[in-house]
Protein backbone atom coordinates (compact mmCIF):
# COMPACT_ATOMS: atom_id res chain seq x y z
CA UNK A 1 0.00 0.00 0.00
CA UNK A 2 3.02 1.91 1.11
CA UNK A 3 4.45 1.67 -2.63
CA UNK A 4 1.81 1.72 -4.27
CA UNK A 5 1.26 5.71 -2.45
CA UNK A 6 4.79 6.11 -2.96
CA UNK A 7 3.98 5.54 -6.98
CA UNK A 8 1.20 7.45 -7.24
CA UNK A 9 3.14 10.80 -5.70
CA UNK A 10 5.51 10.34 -8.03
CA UNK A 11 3.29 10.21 -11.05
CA UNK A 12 1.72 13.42 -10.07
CA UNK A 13 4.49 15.47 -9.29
CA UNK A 14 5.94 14.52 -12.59
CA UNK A 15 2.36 15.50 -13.96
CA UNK A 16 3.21 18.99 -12.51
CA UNK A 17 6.14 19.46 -13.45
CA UNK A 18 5.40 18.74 -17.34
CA UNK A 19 2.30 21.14 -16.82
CA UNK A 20 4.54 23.72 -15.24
CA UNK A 21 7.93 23.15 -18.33
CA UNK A 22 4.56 23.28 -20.86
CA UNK A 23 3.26 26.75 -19.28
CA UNK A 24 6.91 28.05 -19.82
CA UNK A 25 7.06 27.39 -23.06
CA UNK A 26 3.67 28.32 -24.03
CA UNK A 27 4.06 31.50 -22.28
CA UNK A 28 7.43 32.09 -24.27
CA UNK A 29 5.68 31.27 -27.30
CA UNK A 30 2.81 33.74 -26.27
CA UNK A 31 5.20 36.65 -25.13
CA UNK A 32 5.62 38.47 -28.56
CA UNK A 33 1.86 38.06 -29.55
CA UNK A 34 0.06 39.36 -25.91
CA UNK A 35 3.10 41.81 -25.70
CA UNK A 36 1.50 43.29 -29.19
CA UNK A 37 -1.63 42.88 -28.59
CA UNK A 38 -1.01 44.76 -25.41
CA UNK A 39 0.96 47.77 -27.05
CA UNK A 40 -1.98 47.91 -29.62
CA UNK A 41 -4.36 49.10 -26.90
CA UNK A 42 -1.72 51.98 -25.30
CA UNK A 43 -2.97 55.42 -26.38
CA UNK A 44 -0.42 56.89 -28.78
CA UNK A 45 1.96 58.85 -26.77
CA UNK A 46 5.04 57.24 -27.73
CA UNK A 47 6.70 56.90 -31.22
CA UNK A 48 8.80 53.65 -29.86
CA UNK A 49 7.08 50.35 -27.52
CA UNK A 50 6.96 50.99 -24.26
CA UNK A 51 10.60 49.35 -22.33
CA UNK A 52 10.59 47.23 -20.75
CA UNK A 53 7.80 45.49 -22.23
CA UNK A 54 4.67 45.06 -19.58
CA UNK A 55 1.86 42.39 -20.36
CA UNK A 56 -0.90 45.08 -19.62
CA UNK A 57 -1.54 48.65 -21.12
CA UNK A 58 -0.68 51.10 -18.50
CA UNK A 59 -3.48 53.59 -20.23
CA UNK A 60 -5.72 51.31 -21.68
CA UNK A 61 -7.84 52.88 -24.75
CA UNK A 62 -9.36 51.68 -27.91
CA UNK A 63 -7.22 55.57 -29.32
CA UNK A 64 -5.35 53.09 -31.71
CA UNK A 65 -8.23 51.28 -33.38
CA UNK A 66 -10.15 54.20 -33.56
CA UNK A 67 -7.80 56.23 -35.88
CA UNK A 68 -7.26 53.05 -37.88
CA UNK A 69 -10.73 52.59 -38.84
CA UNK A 70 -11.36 56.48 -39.27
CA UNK A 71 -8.57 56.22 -41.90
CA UNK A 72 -10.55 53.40 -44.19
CA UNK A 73 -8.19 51.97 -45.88
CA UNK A 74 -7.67 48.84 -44.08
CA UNK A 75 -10.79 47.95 -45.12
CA UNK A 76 -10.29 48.02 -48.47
CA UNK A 77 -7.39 46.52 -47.89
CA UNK A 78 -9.27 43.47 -45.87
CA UNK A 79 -11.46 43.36 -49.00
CA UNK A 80 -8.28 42.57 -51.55
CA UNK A 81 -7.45 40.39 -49.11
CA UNK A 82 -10.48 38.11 -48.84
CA UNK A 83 -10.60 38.34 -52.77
CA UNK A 84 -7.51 36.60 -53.21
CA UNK A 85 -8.06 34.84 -50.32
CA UNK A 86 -11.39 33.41 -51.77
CA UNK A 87 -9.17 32.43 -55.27
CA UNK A 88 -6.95 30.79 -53.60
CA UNK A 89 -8.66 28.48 -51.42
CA UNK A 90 -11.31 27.52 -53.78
CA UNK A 91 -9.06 26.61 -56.81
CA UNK A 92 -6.23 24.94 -53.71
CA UNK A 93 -8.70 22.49 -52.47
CA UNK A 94 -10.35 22.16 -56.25
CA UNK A 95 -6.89 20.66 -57.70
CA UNK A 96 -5.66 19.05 -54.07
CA UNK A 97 -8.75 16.89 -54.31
CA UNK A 98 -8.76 15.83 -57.71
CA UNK A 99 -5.12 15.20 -57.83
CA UNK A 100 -4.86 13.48 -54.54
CA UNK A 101 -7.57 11.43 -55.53
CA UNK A 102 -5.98 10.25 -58.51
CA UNK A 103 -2.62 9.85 -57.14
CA UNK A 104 -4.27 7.23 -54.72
CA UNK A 105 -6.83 5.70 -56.46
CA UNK A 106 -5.81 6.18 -60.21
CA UNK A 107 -4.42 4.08 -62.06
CA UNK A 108 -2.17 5.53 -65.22
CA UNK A 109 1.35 5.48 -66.45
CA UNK A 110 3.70 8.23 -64.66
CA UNK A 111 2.05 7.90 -61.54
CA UNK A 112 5.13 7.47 -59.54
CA UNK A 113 7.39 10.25 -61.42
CA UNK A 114 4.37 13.05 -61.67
CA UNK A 115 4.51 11.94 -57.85
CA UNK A 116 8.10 12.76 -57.35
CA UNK A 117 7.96 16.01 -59.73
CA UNK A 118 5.19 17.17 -57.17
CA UNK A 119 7.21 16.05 -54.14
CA UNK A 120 10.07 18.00 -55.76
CA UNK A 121 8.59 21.20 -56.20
CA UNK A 122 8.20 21.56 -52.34
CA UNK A 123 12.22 21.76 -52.02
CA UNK A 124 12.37 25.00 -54.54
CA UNK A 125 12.51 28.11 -52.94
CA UNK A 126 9.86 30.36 -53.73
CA UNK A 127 12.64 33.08 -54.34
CA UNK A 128 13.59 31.24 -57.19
CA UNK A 129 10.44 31.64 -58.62
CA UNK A 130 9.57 34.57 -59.00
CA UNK A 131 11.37 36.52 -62.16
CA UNK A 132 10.14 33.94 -64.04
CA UNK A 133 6.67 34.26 -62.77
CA UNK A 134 6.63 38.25 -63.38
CA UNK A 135 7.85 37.21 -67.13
CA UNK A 136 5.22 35.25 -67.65
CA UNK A 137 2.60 37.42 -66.39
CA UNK A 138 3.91 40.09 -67.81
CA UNK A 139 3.70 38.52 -71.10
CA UNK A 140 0.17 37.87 -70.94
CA UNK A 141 -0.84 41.39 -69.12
CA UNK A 142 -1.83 40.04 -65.87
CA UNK A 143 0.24 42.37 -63.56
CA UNK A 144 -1.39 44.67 -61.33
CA UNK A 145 -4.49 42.51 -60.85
CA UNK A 146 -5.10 39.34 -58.50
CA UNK A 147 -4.88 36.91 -61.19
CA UNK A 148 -1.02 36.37 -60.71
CA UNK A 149 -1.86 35.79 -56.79
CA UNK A 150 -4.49 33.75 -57.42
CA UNK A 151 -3.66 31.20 -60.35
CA UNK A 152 -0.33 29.66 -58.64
CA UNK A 153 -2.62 28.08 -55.80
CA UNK A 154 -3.28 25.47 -58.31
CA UNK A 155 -0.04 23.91 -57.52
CA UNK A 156 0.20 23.29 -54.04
CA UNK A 157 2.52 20.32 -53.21
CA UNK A 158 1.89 19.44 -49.78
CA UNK A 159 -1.92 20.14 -50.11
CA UNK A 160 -1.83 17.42 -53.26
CA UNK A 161 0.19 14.55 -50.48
CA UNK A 162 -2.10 15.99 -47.84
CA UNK A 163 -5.06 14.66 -49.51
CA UNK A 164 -2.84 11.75 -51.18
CA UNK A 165 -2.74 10.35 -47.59
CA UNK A 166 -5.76 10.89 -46.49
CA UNK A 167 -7.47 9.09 -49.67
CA UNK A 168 -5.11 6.02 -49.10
CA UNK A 169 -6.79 5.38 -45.49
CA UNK A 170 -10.17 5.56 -47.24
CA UNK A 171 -10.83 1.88 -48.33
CA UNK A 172 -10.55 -0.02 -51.84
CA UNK A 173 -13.67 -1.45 -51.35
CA UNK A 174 -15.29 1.63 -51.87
CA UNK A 175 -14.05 2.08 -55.32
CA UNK A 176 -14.59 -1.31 -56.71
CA UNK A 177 -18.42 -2.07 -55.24
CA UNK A 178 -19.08 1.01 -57.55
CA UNK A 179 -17.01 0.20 -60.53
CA UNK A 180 -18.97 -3.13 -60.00
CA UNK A 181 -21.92 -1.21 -60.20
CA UNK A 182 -20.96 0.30 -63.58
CA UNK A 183 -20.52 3.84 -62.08
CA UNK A 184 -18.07 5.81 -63.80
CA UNK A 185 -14.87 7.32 -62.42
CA UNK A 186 -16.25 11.03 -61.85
CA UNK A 187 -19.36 9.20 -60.68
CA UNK A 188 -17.18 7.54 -58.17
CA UNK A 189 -15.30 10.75 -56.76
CA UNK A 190 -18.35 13.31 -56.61
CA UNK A 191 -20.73 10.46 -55.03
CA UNK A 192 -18.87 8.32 -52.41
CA UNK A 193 -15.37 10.26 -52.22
CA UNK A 194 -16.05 13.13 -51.99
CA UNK A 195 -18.71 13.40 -49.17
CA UNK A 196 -16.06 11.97 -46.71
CA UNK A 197 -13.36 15.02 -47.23
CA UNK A 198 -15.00 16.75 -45.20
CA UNK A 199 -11.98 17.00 -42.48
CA UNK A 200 -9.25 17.21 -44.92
CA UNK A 201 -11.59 20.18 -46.72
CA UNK A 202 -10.76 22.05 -43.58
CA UNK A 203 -7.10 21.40 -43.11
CA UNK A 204 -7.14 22.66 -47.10
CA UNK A 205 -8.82 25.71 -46.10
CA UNK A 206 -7.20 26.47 -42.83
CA UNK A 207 -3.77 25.83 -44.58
CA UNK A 208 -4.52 27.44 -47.86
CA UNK A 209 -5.94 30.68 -46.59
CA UNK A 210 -3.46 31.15 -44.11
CA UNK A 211 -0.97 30.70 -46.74
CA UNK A 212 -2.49 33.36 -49.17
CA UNK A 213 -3.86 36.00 -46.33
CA UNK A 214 0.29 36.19 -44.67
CA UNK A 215 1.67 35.85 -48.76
CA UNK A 216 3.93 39.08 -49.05
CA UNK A 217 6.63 39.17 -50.74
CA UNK A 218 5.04 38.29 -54.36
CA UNK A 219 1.58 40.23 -53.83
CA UNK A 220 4.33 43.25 -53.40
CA UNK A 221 6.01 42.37 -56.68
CA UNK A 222 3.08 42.18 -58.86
CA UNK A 223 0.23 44.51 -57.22
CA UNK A 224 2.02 48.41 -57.83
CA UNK A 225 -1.50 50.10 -57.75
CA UNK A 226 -2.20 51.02 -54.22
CA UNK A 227 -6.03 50.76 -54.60
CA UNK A 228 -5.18 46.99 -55.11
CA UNK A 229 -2.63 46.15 -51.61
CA UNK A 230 -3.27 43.10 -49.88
CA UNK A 231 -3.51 43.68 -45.75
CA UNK A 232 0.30 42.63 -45.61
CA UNK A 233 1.71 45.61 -48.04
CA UNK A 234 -0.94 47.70 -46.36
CA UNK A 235 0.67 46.91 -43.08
CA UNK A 236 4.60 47.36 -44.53
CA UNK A 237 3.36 50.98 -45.62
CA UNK A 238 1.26 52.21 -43.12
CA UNK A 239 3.26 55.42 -41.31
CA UNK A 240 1.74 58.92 -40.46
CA UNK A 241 1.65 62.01 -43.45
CA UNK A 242 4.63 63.38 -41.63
CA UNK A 243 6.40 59.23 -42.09
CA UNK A 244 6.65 58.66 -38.90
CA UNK A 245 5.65 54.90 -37.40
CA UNK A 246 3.73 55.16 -34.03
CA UNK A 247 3.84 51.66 -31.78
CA UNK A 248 0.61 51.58 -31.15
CA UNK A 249 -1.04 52.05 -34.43
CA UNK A 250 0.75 49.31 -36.15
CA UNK A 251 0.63 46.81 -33.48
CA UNK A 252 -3.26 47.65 -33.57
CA UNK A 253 -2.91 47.09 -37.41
CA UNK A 254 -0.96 43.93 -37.05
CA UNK A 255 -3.29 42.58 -34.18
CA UNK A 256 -6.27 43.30 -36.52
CA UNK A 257 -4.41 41.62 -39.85
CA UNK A 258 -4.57 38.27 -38.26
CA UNK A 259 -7.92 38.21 -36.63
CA UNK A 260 -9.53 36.59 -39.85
CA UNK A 261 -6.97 34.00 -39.69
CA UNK A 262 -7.95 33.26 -35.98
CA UNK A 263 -10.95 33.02 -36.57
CA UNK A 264 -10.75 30.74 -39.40
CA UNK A 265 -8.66 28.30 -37.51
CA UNK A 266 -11.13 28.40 -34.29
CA UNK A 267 -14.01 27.47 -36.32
CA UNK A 268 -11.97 24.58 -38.35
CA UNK A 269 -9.71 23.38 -35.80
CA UNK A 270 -11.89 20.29 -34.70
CA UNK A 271 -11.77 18.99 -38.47
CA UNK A 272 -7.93 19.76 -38.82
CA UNK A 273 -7.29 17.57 -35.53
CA UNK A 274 -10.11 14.66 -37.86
CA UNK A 275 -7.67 15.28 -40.66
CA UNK A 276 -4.35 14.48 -38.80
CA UNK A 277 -5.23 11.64 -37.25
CA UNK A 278 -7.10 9.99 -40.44
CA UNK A 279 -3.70 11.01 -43.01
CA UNK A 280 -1.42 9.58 -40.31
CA UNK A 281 0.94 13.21 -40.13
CA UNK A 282 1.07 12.28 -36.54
CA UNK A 283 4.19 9.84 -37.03
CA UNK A 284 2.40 6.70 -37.70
């Protein structure tokens, strides 16, 4: 009885002491996003942060967010930015679908080698991508609009294996009953398939909008009209008429650039856990 009390105290303070190592490091990872959310609500007296940096607002006021929504144009820009948003996710999961569906299901010569091409073009850097990218839309007139932004989510490599692996755990059986049947391969995808990506659908989105809404350096290259920035170049240009950068107004603008993004991932986080589990990404 003695032992087994003895076991039981140890378990638990080693319980603790995880919780307590996991708080650390959560709070570490926290530190730079409460310390700017906290800024963001200090009324603008000070050009620079407050030092040394303090959790809480010593003035609290909503000053910041005030003048930022007096001034309009984040708005816009939040509109540009749920435009290509939009694009992006619904032509993403459109191709990540239909090409992870026929990676693991299909049937066709190349398989393995398109497979590998895909796989490859994960290990480019993007820098490497992008004069030739502004050739080609330059060629064809598409600078300056969100076509350029939009059009490259067609490729996206590890959304294609994301939905490769989650299509191999969905069974055979599936397929063949309805090819037994005499259903016909589209048949097959829309009708059985593609009612059970419903968790993977949300990783895709999650992923893919998260991906397009933080995109900078490209939307920069392409979009020169400023009726057209994105919430990120709105962000890298914001100052004052006189070009000064207050703290407070840009953490306020920074705090408010990700809140779509937050919200996104609250209301699809349950299916992105579904998704993980069923495509084996947690080290199976």
């Amino acid at each position: 009885m003695k032992k087994n009390g003895s076991n039981k105290s140890k378990k638990l303070t080693i319980e603790i002491i995880k919780v307590v190592v996991l708080f650390c490091f959560g709070l570490i990872m926290m530190g730079p996003f409460i310390w700017m959310v906290s800024v963001s609500f200090e009324r603008m007296a000070n050009i620079q942060p407050p030092f040394p940096p303090r959790l809480f607002p010593k003035e609290f006021s909503f000053f910041n967010y005030e003048i930022i929504l007096e001034n309009g144009s984040l708005l816009k820009a939040y509109f540009n930015s749920f435009v290509v948003a939009l694009g992006s996710v619904a032509l993403n999961i459109f191709s990540a679908l239909l090409a992870g569906y026929a990676f693991s299901k299909g049937v066709f010569k190349g398989k393995k080698l398109l497979f590998v091409v895909i796989l490859a073009t994960m290990m480019i850097p993007g820098e490497i991508t992008l004069i030739p990218m502004y050739m080609m839309f330059n060629k064809v007139g598409l600078l300056n609009t969100f076509y350029p932004i939009i059009f490259p989510s067609l490729l996206f490599g590890f959304g294609i294996i994301l939905t490769k692996q989650y299509f191999d755990k969905l069974p055979n059986s599936l397929r063949e009953a309805a090819q037994i049947d005499g259903a016909s391969e589209v048949r097959i995808f829309t009708k059985i398939f593609l009612p059970l990506t419903g968790p993977i659908s949300a990783t895709l989105i999650i992923l893919s909008f998260m991906r397009s809404w933080n995109s900078f350096i490209w939307p920069m290259i392409v979009l020169s009209d400023q009726k057209l920035q994105t919430v990120p170049i709105y962000l890298a240009s914001f100052s004052m008429e006189d070009g000064t950068r207050y703290a407070g107004l840009t953490m306020g603008l920074a705090t408010a650039s990700i809140l779509p993004v937050i919200i996104v991932f609250l209301f699809l986080q349950k299916y992105i856990i579904q998704s993980v589990a069923l495509s084996g990404l947690k080290g199976e």
